[in-house]
N, C-alpha and C. Protein backbone atom coordinates (compact mmCIF):
# COMPACT_ATOMS: atom_id res chain seq x y z
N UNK A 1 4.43 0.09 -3.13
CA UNK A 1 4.21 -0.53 -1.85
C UNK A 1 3.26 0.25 -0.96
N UNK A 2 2.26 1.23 -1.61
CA UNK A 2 1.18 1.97 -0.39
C UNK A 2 0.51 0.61 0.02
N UNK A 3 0.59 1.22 1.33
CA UNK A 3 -0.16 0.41 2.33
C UNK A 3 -1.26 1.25 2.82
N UNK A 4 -2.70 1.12 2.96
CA UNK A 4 -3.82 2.06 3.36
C UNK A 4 -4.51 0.42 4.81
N UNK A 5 -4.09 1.31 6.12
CA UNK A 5 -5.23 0.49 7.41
C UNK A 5 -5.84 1.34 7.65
N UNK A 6 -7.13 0.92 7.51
CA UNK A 6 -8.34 1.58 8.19
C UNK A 6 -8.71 0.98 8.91
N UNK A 7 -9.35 1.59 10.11
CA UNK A 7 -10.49 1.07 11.40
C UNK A 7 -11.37 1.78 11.26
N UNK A 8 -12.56 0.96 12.13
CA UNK A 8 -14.01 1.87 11.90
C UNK A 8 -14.35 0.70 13.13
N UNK A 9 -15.23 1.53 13.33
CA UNK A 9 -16.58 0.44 14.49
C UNK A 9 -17.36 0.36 13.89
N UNK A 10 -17.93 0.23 12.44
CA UNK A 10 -18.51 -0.25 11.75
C UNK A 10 -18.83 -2.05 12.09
N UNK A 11 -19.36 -2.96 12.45
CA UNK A 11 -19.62 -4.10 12.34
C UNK A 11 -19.32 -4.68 10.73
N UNK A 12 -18.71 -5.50 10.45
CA UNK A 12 -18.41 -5.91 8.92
C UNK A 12 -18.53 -6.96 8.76
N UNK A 13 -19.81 -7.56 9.60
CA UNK A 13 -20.42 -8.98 9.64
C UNK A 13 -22.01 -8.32 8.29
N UNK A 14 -21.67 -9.44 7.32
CA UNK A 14 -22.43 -9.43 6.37
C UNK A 14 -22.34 -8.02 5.04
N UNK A 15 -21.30 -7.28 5.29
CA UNK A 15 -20.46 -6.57 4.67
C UNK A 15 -19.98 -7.87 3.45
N UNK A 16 -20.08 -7.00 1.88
CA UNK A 16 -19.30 -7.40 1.45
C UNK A 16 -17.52 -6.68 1.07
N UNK A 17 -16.99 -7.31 2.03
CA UNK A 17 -15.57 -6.58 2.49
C UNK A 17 -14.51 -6.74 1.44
N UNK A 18 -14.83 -7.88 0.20
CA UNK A 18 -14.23 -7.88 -0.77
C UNK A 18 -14.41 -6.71 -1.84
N UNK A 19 -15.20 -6.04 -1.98
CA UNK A 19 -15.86 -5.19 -2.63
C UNK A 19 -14.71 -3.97 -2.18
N UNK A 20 -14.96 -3.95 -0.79
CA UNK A 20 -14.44 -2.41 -0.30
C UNK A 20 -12.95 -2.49 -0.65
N UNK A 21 -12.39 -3.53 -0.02
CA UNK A 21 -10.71 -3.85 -0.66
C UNK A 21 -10.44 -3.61 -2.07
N UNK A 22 -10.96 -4.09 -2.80
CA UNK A 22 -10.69 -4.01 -4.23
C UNK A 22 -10.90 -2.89 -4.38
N UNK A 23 -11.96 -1.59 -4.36
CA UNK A 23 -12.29 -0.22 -4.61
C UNK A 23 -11.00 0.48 -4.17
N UNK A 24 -10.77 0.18 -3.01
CA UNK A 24 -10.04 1.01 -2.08
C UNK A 24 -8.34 0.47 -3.09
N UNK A 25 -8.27 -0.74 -2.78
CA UNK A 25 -6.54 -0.80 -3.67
C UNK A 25 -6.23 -0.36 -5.03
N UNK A 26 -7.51 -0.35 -5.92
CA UNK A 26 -7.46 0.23 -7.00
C UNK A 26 -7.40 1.77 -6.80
N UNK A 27 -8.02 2.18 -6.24
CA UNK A 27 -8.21 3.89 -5.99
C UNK A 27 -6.68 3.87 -5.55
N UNK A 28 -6.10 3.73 -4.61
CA UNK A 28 -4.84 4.00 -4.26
C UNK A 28 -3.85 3.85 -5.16
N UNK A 29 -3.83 2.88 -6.23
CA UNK A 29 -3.10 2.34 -7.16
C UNK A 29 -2.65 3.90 -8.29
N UNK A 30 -4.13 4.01 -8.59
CA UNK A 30 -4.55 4.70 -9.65
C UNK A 30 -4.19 6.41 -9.34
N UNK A 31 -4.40 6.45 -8.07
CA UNK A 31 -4.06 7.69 -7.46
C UNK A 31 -2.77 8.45 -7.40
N UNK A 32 -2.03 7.45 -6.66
CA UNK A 32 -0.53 7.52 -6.68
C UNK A 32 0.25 7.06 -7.58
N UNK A 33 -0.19 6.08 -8.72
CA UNK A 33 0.42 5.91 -9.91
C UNK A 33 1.36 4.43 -9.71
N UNK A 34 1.17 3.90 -8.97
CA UNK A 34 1.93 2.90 -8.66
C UNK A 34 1.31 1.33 -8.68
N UNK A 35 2.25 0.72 -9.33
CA UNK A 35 1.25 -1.06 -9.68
C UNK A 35 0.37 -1.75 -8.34
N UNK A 36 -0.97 -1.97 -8.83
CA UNK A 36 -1.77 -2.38 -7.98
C UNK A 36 -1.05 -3.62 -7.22
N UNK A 37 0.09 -4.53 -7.84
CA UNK A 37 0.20 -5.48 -7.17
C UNK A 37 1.20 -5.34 -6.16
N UNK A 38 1.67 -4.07 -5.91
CA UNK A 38 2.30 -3.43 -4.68
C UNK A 38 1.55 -2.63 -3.84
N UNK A 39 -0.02 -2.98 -3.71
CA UNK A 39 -0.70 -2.10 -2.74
C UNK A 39 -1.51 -2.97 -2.38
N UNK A 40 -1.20 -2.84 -0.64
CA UNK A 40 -2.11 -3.54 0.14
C UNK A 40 -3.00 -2.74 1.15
N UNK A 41 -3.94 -3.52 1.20
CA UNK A 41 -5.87 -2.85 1.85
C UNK A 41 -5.76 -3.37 3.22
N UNK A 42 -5.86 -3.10 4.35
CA UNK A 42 -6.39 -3.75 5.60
C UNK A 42 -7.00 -2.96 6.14
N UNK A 43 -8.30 -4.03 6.21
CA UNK A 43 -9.66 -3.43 6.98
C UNK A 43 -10.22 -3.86 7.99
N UNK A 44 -10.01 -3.16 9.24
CA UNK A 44 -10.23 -3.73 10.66
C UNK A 44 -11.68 -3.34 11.18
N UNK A 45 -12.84 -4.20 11.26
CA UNK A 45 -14.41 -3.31 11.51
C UNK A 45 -14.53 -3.88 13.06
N UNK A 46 -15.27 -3.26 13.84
CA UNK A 46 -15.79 -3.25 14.92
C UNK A 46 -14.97 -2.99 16.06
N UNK A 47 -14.30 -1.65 15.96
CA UNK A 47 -13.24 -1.19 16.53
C UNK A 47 -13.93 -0.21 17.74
N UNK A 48 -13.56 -0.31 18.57
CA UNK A 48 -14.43 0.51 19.75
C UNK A 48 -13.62 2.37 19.00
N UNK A 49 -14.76 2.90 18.86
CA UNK A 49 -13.78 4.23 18.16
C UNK A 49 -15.14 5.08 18.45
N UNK A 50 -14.53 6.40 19.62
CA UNK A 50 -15.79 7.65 19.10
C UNK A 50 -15.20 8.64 18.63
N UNK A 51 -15.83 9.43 17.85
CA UNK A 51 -15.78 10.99 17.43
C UNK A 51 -16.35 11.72 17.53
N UNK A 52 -15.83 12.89 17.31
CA UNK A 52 -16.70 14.02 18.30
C UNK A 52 -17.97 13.67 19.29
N UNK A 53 -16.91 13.09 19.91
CA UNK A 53 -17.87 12.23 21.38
C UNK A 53 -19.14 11.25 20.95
N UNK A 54 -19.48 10.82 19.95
CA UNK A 54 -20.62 10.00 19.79
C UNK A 54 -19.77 8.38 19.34
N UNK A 55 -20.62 7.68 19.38
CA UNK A 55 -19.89 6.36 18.95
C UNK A 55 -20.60 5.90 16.99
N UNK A 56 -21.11 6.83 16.49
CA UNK A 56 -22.01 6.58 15.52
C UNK A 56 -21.04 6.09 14.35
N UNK A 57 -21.58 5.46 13.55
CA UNK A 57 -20.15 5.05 12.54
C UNK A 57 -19.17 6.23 12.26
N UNK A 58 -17.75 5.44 11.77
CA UNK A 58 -16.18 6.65 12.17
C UNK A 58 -15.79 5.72 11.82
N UNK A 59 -14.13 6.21 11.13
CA UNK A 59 -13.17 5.21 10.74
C UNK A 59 -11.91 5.84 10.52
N UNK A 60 -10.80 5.44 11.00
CA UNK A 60 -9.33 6.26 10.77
C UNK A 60 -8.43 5.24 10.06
N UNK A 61 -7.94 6.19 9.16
CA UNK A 61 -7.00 5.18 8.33
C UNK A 61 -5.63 6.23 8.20
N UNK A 62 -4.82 5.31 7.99
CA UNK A 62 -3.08 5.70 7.48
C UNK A 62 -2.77 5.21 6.42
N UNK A 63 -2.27 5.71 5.30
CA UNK A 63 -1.45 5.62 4.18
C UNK A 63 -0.71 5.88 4.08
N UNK A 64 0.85 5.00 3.87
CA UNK A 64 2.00 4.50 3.86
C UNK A 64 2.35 4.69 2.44
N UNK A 65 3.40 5.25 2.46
CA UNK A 65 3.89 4.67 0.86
C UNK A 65 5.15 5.75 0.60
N UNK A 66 6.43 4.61 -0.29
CA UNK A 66 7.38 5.64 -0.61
C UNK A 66 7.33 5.98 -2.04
N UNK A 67 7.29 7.60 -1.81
CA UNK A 67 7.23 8.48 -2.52
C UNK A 67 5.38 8.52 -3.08
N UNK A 68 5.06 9.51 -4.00
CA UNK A 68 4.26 9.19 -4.57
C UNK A 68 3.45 10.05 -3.80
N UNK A 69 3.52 10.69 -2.53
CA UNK A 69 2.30 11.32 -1.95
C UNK A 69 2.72 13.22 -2.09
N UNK A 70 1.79 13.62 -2.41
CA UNK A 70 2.24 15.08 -1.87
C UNK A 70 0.89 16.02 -2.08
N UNK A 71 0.52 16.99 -1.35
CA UNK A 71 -0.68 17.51 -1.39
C UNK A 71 -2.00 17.16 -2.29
N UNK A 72 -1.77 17.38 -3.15
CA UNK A 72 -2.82 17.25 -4.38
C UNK A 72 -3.36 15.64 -4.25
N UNK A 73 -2.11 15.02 -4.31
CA UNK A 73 -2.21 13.21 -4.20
C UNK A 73 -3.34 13.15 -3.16
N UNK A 74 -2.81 13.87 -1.85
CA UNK A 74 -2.98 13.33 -0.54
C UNK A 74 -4.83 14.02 -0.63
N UNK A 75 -5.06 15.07 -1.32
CA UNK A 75 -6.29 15.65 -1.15
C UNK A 75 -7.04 14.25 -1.92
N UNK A 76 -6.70 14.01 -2.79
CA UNK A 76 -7.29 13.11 -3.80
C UNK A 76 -7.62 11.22 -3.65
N UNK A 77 -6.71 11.26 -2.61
CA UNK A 77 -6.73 9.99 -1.81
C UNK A 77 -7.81 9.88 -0.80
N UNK A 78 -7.85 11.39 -0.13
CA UNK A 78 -8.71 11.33 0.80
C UNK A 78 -10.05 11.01 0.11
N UNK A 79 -10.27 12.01 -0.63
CA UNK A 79 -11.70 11.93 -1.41
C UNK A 79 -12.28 10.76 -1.96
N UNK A 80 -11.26 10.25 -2.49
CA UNK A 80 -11.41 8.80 -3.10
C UNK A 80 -11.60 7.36 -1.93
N UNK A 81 -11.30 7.95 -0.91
CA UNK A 81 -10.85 6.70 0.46
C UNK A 81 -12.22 7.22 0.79
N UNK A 82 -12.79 8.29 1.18
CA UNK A 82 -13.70 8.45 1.78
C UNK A 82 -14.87 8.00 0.68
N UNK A 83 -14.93 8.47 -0.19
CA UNK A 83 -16.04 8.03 -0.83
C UNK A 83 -16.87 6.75 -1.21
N UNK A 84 -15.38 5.80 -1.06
CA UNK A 84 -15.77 4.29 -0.61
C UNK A 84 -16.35 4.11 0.64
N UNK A 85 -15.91 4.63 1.54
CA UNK A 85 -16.58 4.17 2.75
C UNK A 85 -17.85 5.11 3.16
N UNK A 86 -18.10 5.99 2.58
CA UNK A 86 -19.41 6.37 2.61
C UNK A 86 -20.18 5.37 1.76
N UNK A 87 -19.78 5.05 0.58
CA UNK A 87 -21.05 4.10 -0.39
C UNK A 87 -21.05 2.87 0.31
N UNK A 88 -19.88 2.34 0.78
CA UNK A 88 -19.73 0.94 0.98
C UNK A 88 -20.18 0.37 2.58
N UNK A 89 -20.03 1.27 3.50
CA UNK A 89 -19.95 1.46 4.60
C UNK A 89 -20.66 2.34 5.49
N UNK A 90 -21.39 3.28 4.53
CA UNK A 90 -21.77 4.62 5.64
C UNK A 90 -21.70 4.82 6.41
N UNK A 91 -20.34 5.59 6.34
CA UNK A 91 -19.60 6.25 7.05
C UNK A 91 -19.40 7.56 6.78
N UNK A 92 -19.66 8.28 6.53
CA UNK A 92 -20.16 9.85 6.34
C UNK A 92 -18.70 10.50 6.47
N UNK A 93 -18.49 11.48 5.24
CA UNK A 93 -17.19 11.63 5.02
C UNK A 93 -16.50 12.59 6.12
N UNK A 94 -17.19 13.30 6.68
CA UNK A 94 -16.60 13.90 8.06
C UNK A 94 -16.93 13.29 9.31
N UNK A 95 -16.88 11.58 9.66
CA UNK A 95 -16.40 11.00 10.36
C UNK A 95 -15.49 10.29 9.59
N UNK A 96 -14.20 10.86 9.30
CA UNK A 96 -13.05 9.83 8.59
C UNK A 96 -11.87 10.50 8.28
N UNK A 97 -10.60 10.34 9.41
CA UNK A 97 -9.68 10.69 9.35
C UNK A 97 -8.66 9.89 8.33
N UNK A 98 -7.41 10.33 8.02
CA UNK A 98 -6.72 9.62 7.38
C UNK A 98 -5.09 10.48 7.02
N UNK A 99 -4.41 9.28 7.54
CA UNK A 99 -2.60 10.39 8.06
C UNK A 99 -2.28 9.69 6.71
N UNK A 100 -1.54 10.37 6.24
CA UNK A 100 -0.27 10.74 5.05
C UNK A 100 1.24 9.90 6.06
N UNK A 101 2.08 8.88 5.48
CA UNK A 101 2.95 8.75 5.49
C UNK A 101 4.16 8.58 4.30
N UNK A 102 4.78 9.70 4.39
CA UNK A 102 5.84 9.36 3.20
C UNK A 102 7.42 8.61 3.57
N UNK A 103 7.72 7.01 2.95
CA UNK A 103 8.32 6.70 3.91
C UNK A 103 9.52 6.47 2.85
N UNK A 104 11.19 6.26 3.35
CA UNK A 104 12.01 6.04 2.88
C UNK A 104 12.20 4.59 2.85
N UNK A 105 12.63 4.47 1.54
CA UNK A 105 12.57 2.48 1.00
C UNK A 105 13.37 2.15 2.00
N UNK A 106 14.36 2.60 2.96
CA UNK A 106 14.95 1.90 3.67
C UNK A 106 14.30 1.69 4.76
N UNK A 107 13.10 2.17 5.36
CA UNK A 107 12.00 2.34 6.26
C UNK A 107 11.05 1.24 6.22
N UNK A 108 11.22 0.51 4.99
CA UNK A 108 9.50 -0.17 4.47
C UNK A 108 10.86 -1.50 3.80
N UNK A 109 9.82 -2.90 4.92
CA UNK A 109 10.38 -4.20 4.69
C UNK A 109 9.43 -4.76 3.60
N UNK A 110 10.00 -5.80 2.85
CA UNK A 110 9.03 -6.25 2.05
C UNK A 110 10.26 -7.91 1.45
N UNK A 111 9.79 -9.08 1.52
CA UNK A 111 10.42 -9.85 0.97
C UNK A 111 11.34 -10.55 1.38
N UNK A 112 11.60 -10.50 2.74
CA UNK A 112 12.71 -10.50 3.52
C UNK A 112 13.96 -9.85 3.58
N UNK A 113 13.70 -8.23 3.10
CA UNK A 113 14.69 -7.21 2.92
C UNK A 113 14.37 -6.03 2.86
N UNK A 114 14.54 -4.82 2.61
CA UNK A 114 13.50 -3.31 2.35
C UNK A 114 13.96 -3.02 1.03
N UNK A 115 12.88 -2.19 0.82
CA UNK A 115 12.89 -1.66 -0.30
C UNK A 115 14.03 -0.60 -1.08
């Protein structure tokens, strides 16, 4: 059940945004070891967002997920999250934050019940 939201002020008019979803849910899949058809992508573009005070493309994302994350994962997620949105997006990998959540199945709804 990882869940990865990213924002960016990226504009994602004429973006192909199917592209980036699919990269990005597979990378997460593959990363953390867990069936792609329990990982969902949401990608929010044209988000008023600055960093280190400029407004130049930037994007912050959170990844959700029980169990499955722990240092090495989390280094490896990053790299892999960022590297899409530099090719796909240029977004330059030090404008791109991204929080670690490790959550308990009783924490995370899915189906009309939790996990």
């Amino acid at each position: 059940m990882p869940c990865l939201n990213v924002s960016t002020n990226v504009n994602l008019d004429g973006v192909d945004t199917s592209a980036v979803l699919a990269d990005a849910s597979k990378t997460v899949a593959t990363i953390i070891g867990k069936p792609e058809a329990y990982v969902m992508v949401v990608l929010k573009g044209s988000v008023p967002m600055a960093f280190g005070g400029t407004q130049e493309p930037a994007a912050y994302g959170e990844l959700v997920s029980i169990g499955g994350l722990n240092p090495d994962v989390n280094k490896k997620l990053s790299a892999g999250i960022a590297s899409i949105l530099e090719s796909k997006l240029s977004i330059p990998k030090g404008r791109f934050y991204l929080k670690f959540y490790d959550s308990k199945r009783s924490d995370f709804g899915w189906n009309g019940t939790t996990f």
